[in-house]
Protein backbone atom coordinates (compact mmCIF):
# COMPACT_ATOMS: atom_id res chain seq x y z
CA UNK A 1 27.91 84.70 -73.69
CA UNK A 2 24.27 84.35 -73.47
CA UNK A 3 22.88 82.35 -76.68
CA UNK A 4 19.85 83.89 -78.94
CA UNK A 5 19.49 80.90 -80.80
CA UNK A 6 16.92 78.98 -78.99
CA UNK A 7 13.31 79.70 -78.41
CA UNK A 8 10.81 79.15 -75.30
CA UNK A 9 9.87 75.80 -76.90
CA UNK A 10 13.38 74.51 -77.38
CA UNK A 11 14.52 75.00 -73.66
CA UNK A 12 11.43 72.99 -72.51
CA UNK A 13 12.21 70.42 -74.94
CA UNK A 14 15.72 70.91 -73.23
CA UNK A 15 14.22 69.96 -69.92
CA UNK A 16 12.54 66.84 -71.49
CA UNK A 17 15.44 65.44 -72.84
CA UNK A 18 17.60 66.65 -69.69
CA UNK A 19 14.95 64.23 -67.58
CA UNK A 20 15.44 61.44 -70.49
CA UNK A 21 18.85 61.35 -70.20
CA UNK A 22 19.13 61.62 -66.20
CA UNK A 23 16.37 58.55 -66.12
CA UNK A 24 17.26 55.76 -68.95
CA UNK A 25 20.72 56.65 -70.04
CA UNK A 26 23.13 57.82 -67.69
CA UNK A 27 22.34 55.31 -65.17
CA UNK A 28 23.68 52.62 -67.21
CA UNK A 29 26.73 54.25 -68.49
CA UNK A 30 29.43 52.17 -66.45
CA UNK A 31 27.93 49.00 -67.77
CA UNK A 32 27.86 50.29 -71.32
CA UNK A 33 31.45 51.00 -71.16
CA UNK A 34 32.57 47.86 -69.77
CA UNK A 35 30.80 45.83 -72.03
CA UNK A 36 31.32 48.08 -75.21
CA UNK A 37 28.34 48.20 -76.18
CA UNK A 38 25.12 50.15 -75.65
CA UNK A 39 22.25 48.03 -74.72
CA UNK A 40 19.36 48.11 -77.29
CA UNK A 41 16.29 49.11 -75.21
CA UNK A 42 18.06 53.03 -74.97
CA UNK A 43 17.08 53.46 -78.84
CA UNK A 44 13.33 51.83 -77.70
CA UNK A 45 13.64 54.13 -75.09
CA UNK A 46 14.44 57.02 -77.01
CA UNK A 47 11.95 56.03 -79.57
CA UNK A 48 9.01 55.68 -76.66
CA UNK A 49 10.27 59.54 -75.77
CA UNK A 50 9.86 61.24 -79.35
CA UNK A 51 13.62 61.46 -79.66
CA UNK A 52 14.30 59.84 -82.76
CA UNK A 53 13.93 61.00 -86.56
CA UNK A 54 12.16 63.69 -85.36
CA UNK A 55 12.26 64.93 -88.94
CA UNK A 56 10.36 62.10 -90.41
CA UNK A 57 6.45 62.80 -91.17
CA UNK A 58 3.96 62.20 -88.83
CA UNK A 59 2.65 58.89 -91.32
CA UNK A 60 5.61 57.13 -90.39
CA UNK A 61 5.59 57.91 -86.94
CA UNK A 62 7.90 61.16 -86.32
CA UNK A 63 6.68 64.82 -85.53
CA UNK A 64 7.71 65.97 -89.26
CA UNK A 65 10.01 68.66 -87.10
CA UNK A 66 13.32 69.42 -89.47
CA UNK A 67 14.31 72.22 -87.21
CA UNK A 68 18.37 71.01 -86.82
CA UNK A 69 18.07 73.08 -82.89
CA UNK A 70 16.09 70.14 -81.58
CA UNK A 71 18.84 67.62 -82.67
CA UNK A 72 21.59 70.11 -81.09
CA UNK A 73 19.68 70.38 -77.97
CA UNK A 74 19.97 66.62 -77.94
CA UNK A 75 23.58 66.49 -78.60
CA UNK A 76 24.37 69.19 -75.70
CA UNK A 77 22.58 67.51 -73.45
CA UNK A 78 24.16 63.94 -74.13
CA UNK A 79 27.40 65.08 -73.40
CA UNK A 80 26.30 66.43 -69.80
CA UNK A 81 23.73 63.73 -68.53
CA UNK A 82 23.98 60.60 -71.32
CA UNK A 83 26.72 58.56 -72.75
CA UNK A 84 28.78 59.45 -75.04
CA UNK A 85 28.79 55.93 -77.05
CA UNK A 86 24.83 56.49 -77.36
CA UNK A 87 25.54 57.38 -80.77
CA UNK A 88 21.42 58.53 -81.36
CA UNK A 89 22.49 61.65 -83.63
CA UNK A 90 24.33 58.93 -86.27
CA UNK A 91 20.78 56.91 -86.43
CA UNK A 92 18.79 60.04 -86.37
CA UNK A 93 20.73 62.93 -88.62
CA UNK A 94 23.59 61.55 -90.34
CA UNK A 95 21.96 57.89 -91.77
CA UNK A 96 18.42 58.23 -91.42
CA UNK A 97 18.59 61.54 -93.98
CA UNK A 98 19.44 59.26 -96.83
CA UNK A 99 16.38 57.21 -96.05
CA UNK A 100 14.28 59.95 -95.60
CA UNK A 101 15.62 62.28 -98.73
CA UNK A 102 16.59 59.29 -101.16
CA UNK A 103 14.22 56.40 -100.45
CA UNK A 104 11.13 56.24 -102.30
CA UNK A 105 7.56 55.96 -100.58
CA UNK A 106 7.90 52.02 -100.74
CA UNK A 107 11.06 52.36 -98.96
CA UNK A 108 10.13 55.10 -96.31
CA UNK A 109 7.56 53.19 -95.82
CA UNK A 110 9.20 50.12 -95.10
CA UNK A 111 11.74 51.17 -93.29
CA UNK A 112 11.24 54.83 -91.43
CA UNK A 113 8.40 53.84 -88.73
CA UNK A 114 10.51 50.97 -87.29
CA UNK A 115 13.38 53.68 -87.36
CA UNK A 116 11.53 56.04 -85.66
CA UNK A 117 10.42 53.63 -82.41
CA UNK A 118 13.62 52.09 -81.78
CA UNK A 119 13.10 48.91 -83.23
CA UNK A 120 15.68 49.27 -86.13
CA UNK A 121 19.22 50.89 -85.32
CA UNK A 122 21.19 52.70 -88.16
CA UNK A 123 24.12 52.64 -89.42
CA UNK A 124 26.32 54.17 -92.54
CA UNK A 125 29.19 51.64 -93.62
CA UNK A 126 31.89 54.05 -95.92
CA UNK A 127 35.17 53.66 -94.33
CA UNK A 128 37.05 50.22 -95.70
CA UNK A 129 40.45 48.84 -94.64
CA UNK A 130 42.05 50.55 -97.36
CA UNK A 131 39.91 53.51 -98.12
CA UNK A 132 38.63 56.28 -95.70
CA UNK A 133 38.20 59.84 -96.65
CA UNK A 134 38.89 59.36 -99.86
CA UNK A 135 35.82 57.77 -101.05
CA UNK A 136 36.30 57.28 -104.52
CA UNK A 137 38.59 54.50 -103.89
CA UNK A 138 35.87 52.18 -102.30
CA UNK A 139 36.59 48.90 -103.21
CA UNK A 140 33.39 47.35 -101.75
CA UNK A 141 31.04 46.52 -105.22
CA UNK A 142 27.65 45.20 -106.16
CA UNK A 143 26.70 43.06 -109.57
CA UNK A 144 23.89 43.68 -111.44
CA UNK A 145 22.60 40.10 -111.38
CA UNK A 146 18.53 40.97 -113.43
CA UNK A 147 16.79 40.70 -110.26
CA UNK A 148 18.98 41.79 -107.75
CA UNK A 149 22.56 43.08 -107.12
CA UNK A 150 25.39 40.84 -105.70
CA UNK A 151 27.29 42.56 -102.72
CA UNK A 152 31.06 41.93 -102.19
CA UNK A 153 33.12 43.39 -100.06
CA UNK A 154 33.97 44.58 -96.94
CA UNK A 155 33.70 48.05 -94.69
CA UNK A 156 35.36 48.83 -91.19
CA UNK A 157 35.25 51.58 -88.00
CA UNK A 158 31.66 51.06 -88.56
CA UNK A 159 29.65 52.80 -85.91
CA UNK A 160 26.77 51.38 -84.27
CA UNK A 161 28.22 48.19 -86.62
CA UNK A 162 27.32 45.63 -84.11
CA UNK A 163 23.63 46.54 -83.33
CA UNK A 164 22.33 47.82 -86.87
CA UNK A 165 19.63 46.44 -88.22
CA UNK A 166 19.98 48.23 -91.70
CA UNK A 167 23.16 49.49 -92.98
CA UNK A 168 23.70 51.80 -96.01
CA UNK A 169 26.18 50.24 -97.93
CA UNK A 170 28.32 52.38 -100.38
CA UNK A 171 29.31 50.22 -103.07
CA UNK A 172 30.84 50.00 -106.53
CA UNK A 173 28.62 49.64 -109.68
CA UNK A 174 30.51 51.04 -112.63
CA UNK A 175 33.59 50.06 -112.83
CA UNK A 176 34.92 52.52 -115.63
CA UNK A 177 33.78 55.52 -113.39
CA UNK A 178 35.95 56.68 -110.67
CA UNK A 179 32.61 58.14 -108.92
CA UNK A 180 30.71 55.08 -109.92
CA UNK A 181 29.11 53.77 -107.08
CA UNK A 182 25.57 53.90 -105.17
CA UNK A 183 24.08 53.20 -102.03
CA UNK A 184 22.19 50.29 -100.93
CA UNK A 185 19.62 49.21 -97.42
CA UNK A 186 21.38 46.05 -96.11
CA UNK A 187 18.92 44.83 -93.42
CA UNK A 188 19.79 42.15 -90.86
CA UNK A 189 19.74 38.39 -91.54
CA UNK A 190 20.55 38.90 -95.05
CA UNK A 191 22.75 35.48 -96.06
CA UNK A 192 26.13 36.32 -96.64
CA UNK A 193 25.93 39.48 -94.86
CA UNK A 194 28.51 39.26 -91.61
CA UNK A 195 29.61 41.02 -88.82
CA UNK A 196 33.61 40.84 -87.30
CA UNK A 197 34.22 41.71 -84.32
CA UNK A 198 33.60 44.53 -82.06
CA UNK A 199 36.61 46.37 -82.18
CA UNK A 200 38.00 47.56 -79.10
CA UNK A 201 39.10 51.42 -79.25
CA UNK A 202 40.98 53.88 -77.54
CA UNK A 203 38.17 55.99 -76.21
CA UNK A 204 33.99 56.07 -76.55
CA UNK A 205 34.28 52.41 -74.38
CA UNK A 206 30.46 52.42 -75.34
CA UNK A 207 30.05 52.93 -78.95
CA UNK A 208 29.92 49.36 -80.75
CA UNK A 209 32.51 49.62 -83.84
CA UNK A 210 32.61 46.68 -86.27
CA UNK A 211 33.67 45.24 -89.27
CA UNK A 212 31.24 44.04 -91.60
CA UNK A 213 31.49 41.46 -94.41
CA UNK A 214 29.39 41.05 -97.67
CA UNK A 215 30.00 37.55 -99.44
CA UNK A 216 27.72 37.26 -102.52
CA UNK A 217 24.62 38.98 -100.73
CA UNK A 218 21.86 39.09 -102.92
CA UNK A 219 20.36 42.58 -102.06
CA UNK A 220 16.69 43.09 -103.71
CA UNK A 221 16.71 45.90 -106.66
CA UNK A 222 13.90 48.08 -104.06
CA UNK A 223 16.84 48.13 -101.95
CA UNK A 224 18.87 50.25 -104.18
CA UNK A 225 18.54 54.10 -102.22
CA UNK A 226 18.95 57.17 -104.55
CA UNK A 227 19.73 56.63 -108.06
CA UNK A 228 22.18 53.99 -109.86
CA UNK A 229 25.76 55.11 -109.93
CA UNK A 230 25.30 58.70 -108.11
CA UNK A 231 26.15 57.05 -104.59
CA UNK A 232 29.07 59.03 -104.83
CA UNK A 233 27.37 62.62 -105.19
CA UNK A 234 24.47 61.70 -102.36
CA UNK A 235 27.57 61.35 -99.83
CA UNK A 236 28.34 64.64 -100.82
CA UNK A 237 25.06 65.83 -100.70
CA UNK A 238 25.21 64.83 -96.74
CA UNK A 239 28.65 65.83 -95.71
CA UNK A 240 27.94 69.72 -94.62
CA UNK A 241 25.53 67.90 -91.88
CA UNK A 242 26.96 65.57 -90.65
CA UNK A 243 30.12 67.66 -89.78
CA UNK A 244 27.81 70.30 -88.01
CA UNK A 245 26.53 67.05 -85.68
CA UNK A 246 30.14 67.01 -84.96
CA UNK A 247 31.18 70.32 -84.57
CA UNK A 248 27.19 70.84 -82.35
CA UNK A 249 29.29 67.62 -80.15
CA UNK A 250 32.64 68.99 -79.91
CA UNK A 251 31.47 72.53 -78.71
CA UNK A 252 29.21 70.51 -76.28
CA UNK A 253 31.76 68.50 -74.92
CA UNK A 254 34.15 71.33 -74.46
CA UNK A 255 31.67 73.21 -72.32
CA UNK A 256 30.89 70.08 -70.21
CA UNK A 257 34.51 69.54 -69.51
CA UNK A 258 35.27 73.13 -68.53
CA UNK A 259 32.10 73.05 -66.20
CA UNK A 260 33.36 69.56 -64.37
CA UNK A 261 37.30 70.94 -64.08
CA UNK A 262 35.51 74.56 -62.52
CA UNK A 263 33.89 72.40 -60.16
CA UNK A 264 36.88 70.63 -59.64
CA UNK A 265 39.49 73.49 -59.30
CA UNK A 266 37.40 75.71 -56.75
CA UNK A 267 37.31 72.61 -54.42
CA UNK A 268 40.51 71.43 -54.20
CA UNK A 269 43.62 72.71 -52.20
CA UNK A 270 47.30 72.77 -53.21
CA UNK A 271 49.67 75.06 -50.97
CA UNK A 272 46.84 76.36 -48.53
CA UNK A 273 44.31 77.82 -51.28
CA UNK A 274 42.32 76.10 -53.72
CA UNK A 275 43.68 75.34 -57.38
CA UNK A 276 41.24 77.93 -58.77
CA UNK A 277 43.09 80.35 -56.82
CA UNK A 278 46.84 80.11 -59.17
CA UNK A 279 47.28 82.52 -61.52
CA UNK A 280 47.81 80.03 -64.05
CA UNK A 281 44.53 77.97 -63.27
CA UNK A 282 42.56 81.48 -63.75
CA UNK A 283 44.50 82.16 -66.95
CA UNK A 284 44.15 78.91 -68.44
CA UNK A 285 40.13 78.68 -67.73
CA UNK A 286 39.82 82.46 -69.44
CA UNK A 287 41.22 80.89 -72.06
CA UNK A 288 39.57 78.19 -72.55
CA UNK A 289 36.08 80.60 -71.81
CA UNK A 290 36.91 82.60 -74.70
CA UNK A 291 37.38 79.78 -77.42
CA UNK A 292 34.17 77.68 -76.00
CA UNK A 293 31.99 81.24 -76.38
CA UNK A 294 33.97 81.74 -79.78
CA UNK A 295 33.26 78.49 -81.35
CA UNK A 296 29.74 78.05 -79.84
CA UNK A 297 28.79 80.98 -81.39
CA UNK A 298 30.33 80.36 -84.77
CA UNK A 299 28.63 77.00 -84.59
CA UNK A 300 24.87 78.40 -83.89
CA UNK A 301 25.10 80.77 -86.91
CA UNK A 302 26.17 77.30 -88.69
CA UNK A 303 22.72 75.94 -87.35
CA UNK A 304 20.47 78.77 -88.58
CA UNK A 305 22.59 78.62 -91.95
CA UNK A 306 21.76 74.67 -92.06
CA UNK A 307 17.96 75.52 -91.26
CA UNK A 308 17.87 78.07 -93.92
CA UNK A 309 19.44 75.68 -96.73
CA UNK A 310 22.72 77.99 -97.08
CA UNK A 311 25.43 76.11 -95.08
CA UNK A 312 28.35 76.09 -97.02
CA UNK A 313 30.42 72.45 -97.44
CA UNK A 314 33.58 74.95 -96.42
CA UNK A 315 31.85 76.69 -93.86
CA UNK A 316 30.70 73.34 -92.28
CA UNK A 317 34.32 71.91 -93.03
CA UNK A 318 35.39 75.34 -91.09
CA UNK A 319 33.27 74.31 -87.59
CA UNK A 320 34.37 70.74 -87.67
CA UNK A 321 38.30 71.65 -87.81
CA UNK A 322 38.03 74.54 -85.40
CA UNK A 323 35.80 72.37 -82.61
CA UNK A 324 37.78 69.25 -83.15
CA UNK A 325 40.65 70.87 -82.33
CA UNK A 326 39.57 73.06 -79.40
CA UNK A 327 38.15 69.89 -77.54
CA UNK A 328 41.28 68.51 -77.90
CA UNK A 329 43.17 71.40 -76.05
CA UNK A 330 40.30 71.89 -73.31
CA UNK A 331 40.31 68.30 -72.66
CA UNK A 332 44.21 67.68 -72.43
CA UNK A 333 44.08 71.39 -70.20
CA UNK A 334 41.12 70.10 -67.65
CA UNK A 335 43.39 66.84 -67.37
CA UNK A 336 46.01 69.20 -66.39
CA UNK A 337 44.18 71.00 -63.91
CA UNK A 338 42.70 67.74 -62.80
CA UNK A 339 46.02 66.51 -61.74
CA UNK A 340 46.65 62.56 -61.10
CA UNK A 341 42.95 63.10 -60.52
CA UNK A 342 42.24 63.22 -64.29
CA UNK A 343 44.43 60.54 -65.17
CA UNK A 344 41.95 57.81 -63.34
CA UNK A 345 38.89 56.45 -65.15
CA UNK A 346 36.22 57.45 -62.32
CA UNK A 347 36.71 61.00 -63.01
CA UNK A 348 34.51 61.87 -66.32
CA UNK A 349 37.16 64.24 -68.12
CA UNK A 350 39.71 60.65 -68.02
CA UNK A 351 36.94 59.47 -70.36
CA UNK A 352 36.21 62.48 -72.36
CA UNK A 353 40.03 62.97 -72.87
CA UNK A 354 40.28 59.34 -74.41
CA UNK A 355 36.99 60.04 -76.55
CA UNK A 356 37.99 63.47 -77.92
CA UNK A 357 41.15 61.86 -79.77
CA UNK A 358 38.96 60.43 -82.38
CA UNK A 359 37.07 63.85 -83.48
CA UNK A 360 40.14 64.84 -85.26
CA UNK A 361 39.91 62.22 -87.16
CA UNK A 362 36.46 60.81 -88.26
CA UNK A 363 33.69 62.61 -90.27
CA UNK A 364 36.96 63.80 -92.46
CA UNK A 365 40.01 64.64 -90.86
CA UNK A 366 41.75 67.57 -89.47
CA UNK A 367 43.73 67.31 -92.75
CA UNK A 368 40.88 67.03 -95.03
CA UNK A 369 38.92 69.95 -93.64
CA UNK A 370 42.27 72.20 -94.02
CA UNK A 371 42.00 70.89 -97.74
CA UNK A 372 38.53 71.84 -98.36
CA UNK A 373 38.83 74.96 -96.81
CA UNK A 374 41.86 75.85 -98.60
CA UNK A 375 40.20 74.87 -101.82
CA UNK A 376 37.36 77.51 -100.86
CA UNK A 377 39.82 80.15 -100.68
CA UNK A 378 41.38 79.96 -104.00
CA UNK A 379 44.21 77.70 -103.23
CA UNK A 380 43.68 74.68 -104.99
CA UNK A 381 46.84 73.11 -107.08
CA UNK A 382 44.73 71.75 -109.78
CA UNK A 383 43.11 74.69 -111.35
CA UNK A 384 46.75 76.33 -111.83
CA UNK A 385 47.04 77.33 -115.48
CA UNK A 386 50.31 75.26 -116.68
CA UNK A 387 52.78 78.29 -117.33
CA UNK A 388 53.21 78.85 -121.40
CA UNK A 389 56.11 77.46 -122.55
CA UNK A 390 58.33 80.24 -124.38
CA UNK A 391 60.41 79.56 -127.28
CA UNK A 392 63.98 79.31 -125.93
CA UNK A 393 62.36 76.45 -123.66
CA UNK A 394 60.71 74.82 -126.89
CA UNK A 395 63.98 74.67 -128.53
């Protein structure tokens, strides 16, 4: 299905980023993977190119450009010619936001230009070893000590946890509030502040994922982002976006993998005619056609909704269950149609299989969108009426 959604100006910023990509990134994929980690100099890179925070205002370095079809262009293209462990959207749409909307002018200040060039990585640390989607059981907490706030704790699964130089920390502040907690800028070298180890994962070789460990770090009061206590309601504020980057991902992946296993099929020979020739090979890539077109196009209305300010949270929730899933089924089909082919590592959809098991789960789960979705619908168990008690029952 041909797509409406971009202009003449987006499809040569395609090109740019296309050339990017092709040039500084995927060249150095293989070595990324192996040593699970992406080397710094791509965000310097990127950063060089115009490719980060492209929201931010021209004063602090960015081209003050919120349209979210630049970002998605980014995405789509990643999963064709980049890497994807070059987690760039996290730095530039899910963390730098709460910098950008949150931080006053001291902070933006401070912090945004270095964002912008590369020079400072992002990253959002949530997730803890006993808390994940459900937020409001962080355990992570911060002291109001007069002149600054004492951070204790610990968060895990963090990306880009090994190379960030500042980290939004969700933390506890108010201890007789369930949703009492805010957000504060950790920046690198901060004493007490600690990283574990790079954690070694089933898929997305690339991505650096880390534990990190606050003992008694004395974060400055200006590094306090958003207001005291309503950390919990600024995560919320954030959550329709961030699971539009994934659903923009997911879509793009799925399309990448169909292209590779088309290219794939219609070359190789099995019983004197090429795979693409079976019945079932035809049937099973119409298939998969129709949900990629399906989704893709649910997701670009989700884009113009986002860049209009009407994105729903269930609507959002609704593209990040429906893509997850789909990239799950493509991928685990192209394996199929791959044959022992897709089961080894130098073929791309090995690695895209082993990375697509983890978008079920992150940015809120499978189970989690269901819930909030459900919710949307009228379905939610705690705003049943209790059923009045009649008088036979009373006696």
């Amino acid at each position: 299905m041909k797509r409406k959604i971009f202009d003449e100006e987006h499809e040569m910023f395609r090109d740019s980023v296309r050339s990017f990509l092709q040039k500084e990134i995927q060249p150095h994929s293989d070595k990324w993977h192996e040593q699970g980690i992406v080397d710094r100099e791509a965000f310097l890179k990127a950063g060089e190119q115009g490719l980060l925070l492209m929201w931010a205002d021209e004063k602090y370095g960015g081209a003050g450009v919120s349209d979210f079809r630049y970002e998605q262009i980014l995405i789509e293209e990643n999963a064709r010619y980049g890497d994807a462990g070059f987690f760039m959207s996290l730095h530039n749409r899910l963390v730098g936001p709460y910098i950008g909307q949150l931080g006053t002018e001291e902070q933006k200040e401070r912090w945004l230009p270095k964002c912008v060039s590369g020079e400072h990585i992002l990253a959002v640390g949530i997730t803890e070893p006993g808390a994940g989607s459900d937020v409001a059981s962080l355990r992570t907490r911060a002291e109001d000590k007069g002149d600054h706030y004492l951070l204790n704790g610990s968060k895990t699964y963090i990306s880009n946890g090994i190379l960030a130089d500042l980290v939004v920390v969700v933390a506890r502040t108010n201890q007789k509030s369930r949703h009492g907690m805010s957000l504060f800028v950790v920046e690198r070298g901060m004493e007490g502040f600690e990283r574990g180890r790079n954690l070694k994962k089933m898929g997305l070789k690339s991505q650096d994922t880390a534990e990190l460990f606050f003992n008694n770090v004395k974060v400055p009061k200006e590094n306090l982002l958003g207001e005291l206590d309503r950390g919990f309601y600024h995560l919320m504020h954030f959550l329709a976006e961030e699971r539009l980057l994934g659903a923009a991902g997911y879509v793009a992946t799925s399309a990448a993998a169909f292209d590779l296993t088309m290219d794939y099929i219609r070359d190789r020979k099995a019983f004197g005619q090429t795979i693409a020739d079976f019945q079932n090979s035809r049937f099973q890539m119409a298939s998969m056609r129709t949900e990629i077109d399906v989704a893709q196009a649910f997701v670009d209305q989700c884009v113009i909704e986002h860049n209009e300010g009407t994105l729903s949270a269930d609507d959002a929730a609704k593209a990040k269950l429906f893509t997850s899933e789909m990239e799950g089924r493509v991928v685990d089909n192209c394996v199929q149609l791959h044959g022992g082919a897709g089961y080894m590592d130098e073929y791309p959809i090995c690695r895209m299989y082993l990375n697509a098991r983890i978008s079920r789960i992150y940015a809120g789960s499978s189970e989690v969108m269901r819930e909030i979705i459900a919710r949307s619908i009228g379905l939610d168990p705690r705003k049943k009426k209790p059923k009045p008690v009649s008088n036979d029952q009373a006696a």
